[in-house]
N, C-alpha and C. Protein backbone atom coordinates (compact mmCIF):
# COMPACT_ATOMS: atom_id res chain seq x y z
N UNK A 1 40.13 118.56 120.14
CA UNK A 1 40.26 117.22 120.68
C UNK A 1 41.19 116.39 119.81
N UNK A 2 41.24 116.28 118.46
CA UNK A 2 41.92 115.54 117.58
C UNK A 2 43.68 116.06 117.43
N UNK A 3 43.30 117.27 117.66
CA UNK A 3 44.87 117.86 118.40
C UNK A 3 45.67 117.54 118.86
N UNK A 4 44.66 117.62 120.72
CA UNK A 4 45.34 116.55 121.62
C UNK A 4 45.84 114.93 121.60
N UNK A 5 44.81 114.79 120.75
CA UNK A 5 44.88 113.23 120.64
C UNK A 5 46.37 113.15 119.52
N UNK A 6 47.09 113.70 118.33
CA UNK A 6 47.57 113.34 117.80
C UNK A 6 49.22 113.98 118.85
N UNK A 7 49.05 115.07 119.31
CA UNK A 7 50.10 115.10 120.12
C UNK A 7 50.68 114.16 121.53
N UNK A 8 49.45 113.45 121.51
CA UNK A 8 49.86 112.46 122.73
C UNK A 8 50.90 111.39 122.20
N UNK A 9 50.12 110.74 121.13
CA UNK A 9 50.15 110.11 120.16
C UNK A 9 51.96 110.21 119.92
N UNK A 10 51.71 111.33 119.74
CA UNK A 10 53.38 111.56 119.58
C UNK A 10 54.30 111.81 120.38
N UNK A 11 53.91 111.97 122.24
CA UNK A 11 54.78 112.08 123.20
C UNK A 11 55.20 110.76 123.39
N UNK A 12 53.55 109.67 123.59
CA UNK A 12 53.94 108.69 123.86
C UNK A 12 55.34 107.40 122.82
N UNK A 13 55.05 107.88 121.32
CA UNK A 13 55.83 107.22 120.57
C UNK A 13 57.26 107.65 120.77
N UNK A 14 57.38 109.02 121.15
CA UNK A 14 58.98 109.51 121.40
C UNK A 14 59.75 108.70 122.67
N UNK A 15 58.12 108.44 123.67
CA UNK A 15 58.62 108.07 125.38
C UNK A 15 59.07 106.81 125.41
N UNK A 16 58.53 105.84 124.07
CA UNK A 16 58.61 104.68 124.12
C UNK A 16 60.46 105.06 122.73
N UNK A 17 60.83 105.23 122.23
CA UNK A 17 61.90 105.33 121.34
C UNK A 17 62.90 105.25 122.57
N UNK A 18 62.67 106.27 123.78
CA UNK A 18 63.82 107.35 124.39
C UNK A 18 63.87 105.50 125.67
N UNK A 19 62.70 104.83 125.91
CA UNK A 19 63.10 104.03 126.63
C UNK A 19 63.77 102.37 126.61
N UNK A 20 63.93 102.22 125.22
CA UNK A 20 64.12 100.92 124.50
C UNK A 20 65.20 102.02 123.44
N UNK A 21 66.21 102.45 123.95
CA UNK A 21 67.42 103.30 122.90
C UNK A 21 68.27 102.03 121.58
N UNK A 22 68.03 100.53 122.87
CA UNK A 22 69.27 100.06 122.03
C UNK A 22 68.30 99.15 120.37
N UNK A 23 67.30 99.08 120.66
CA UNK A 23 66.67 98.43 119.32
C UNK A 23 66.25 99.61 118.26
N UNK A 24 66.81 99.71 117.14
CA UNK A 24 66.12 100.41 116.39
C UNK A 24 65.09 100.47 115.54
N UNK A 25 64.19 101.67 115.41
CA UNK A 25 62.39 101.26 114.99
C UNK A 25 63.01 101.15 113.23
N UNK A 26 64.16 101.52 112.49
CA UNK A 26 64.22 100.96 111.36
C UNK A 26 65.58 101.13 111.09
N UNK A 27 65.77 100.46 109.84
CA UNK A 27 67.14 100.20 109.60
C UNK A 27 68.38 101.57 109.75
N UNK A 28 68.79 101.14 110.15
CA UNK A 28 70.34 102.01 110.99
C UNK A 28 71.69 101.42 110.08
N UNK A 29 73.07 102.20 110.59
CA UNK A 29 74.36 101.58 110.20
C UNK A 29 75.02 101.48 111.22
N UNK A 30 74.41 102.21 112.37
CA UNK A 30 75.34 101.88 113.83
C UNK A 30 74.19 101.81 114.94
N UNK A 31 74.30 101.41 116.20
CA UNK A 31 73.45 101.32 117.23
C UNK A 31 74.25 101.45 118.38
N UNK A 32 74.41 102.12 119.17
CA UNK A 32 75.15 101.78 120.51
C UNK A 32 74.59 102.09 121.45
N UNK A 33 75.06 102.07 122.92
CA UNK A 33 74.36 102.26 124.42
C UNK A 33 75.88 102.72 125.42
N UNK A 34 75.23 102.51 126.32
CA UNK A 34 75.91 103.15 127.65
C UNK A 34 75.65 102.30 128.43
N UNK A 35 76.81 101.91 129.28
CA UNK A 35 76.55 101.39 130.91
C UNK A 35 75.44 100.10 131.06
N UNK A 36 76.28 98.90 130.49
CA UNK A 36 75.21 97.75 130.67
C UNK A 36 76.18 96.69 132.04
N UNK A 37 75.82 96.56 132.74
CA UNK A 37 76.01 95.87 133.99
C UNK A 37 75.30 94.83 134.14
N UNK A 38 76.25 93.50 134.69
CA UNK A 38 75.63 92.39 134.67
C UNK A 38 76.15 91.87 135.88
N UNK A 39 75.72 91.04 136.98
CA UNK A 39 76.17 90.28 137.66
C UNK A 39 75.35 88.92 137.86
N UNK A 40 75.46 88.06 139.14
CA UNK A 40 74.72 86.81 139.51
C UNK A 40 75.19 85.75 138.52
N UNK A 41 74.16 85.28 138.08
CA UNK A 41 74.04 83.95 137.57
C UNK A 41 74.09 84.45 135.96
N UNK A 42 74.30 85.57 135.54
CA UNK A 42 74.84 86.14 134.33
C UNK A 42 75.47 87.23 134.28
N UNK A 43 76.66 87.14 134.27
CA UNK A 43 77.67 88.28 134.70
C UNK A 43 77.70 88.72 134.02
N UNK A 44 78.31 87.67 132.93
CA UNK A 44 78.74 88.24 131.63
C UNK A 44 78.00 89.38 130.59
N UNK A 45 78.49 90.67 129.89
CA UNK A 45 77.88 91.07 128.76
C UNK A 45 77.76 90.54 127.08
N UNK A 46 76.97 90.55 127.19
CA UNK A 46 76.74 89.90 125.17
C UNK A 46 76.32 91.37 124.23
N UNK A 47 77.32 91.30 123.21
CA UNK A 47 76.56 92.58 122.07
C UNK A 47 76.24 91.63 121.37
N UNK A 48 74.78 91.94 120.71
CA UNK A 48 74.20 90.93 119.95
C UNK A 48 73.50 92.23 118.50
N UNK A 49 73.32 91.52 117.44
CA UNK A 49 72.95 92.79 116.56
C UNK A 49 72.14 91.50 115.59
N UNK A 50 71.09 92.07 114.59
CA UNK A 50 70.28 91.33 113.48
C UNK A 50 70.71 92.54 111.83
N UNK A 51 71.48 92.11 110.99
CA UNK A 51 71.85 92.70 109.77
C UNK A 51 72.10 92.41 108.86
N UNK A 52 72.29 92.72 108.11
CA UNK A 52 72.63 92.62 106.15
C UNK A 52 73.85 93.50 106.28
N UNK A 53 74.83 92.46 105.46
CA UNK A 53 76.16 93.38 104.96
C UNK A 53 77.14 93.11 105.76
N UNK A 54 78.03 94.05 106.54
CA UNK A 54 79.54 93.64 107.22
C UNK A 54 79.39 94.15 108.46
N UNK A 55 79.36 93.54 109.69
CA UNK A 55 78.89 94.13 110.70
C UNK A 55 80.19 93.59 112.11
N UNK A 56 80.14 94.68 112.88
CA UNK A 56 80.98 94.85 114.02
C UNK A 56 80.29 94.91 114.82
N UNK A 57 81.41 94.18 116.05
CA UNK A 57 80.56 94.25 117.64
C UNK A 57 81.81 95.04 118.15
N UNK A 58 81.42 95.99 119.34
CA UNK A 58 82.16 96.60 119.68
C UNK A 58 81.80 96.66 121.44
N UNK A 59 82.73 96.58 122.76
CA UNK A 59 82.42 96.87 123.84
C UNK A 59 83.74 97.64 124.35
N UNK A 60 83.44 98.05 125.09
CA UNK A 60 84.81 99.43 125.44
C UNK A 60 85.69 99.47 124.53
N UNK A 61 85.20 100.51 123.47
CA UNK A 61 85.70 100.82 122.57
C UNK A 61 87.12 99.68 121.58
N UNK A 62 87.01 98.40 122.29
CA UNK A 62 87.45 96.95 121.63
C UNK A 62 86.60 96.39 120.64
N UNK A 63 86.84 96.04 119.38
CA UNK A 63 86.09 95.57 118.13
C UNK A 63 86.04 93.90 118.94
N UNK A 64 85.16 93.29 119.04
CA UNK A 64 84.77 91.76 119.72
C UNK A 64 85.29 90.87 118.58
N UNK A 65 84.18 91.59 117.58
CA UNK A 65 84.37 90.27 116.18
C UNK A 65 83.53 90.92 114.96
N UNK A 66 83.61 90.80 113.74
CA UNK A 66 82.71 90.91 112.55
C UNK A 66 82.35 90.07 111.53
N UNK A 67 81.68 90.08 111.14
CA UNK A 67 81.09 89.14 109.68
C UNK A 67 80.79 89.95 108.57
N UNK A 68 80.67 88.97 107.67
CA UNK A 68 80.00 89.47 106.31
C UNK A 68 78.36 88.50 106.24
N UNK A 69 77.29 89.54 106.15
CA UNK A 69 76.33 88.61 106.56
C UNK A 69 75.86 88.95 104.81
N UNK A 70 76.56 89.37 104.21
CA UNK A 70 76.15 89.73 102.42
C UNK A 70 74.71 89.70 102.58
N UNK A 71 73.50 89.76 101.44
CA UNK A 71 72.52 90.27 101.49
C UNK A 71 71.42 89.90 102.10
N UNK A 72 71.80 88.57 103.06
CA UNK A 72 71.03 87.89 103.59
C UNK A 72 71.06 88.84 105.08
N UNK A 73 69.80 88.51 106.38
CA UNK A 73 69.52 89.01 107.13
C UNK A 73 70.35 88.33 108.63
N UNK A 74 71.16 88.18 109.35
CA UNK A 74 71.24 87.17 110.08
C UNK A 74 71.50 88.01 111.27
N UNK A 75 71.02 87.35 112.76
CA UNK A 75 71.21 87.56 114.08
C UNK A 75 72.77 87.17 114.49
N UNK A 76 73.69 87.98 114.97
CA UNK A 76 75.13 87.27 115.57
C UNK A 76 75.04 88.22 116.87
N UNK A 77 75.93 87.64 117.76
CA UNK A 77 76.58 87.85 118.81
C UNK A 77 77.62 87.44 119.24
N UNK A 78 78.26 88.54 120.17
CA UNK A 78 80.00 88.15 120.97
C UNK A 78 79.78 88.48 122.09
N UNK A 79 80.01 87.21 122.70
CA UNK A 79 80.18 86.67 124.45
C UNK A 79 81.66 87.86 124.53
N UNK A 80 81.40 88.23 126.14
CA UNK A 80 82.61 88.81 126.56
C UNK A 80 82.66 88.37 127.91
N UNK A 81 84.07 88.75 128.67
CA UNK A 81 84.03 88.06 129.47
C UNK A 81 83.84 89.38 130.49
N UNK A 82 83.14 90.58 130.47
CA UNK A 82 83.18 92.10 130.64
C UNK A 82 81.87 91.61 131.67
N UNK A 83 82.06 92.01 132.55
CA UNK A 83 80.75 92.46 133.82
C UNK A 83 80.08 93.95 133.50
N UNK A 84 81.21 94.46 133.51
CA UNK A 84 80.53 96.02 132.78
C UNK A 84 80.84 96.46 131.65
N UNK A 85 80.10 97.06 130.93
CA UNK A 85 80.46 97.84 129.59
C UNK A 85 80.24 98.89 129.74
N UNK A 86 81.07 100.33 129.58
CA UNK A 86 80.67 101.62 129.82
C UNK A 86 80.15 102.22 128.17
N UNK A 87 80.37 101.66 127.34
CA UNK A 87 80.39 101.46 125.90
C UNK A 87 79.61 100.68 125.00
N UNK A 88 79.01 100.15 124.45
CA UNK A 88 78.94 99.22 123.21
C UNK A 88 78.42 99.83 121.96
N UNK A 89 78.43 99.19 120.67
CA UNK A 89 78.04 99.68 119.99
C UNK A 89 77.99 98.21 118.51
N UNK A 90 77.04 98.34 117.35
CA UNK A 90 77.09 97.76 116.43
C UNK A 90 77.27 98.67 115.44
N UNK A 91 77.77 98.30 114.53
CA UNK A 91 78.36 99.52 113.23
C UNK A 91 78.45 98.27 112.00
N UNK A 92 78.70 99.07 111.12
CA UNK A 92 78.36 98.18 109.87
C UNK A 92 79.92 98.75 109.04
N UNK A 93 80.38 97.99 108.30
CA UNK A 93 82.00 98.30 107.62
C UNK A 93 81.62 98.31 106.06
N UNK A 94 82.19 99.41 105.68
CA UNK A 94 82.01 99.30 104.21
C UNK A 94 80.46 100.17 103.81
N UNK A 95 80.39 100.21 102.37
CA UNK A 95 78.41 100.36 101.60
C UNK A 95 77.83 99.46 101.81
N UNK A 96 77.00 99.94 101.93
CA UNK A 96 75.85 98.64 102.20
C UNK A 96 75.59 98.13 103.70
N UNK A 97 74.18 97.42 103.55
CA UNK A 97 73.63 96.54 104.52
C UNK A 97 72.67 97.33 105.69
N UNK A 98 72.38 97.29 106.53
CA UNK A 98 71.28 97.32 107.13
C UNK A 98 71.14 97.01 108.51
N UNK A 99 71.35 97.45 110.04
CA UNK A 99 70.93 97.07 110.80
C UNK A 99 70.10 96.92 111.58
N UNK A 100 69.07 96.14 111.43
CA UNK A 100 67.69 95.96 112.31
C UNK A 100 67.34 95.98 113.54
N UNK A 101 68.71 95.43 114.23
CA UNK A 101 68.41 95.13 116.10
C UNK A 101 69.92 95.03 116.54
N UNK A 102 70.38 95.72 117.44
CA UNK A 102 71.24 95.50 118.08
C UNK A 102 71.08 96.23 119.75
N UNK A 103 71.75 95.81 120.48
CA UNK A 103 71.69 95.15 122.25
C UNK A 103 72.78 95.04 122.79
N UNK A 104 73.17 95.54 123.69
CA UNK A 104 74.03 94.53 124.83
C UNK A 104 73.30 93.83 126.07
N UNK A 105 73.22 92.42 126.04
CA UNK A 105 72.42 91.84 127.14
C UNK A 105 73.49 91.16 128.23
N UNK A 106 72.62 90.27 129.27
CA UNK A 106 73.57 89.64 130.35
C UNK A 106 73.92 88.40 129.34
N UNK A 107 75.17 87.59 130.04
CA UNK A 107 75.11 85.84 129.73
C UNK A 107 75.35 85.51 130.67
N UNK A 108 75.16 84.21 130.79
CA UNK A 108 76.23 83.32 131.84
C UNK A 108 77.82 82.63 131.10
């Protein structure tokens, strides 16, 4: 019984990783996705990322924008004016730093 129970345990934690791809459960140096589509009343796509150190936004394979967020933790994002992204990705430039969360969402 304790078997089963720890292998569930562990389908379900993989099922939940494989369905939330773009947040990572711990610090990373890159994050990316596939195929984010937006229309209506938020067309627009946003790559948004939370990190320490030098960090890039990237959507069809175009660099958006980067910072130096040095050892402090900070949330950024780049508005695009992209309905679709077949691409995105956050990456980090240089040693160092840390990425906690990165996304491509809708905007208006």
């Amino acid at each position: 019984m304790g078997k089963t129970r720890v292998i569930a345990a562990a389908l379900a934690v993989g099922l939940a990783a494989a369905v939330v791809p773009a947040v990572a459960a711990s610090a990373a140096s890159q994050i990316d996705g596939y195929n984010k589509v937006c229309s209506g009343s938020v067309p627009h796509v946003q790559v948004q990322s939370t990190s320490t150190g030098g960090i890039n936004h990237e959507a069809n394979y175009i660099v958006l924008d980067h910072w130096n967020n040095g050892s402090t933790s900070q949330t950024r994002w780049s508005l695009t004016s992209y309905s679709t992204v077949y691409y995105w990705r956050v990456f980090l430039t240089g040693i160092g730093g840390d990425i906690t969360y990165g996304n491509a969402v809708c905007h208006s």
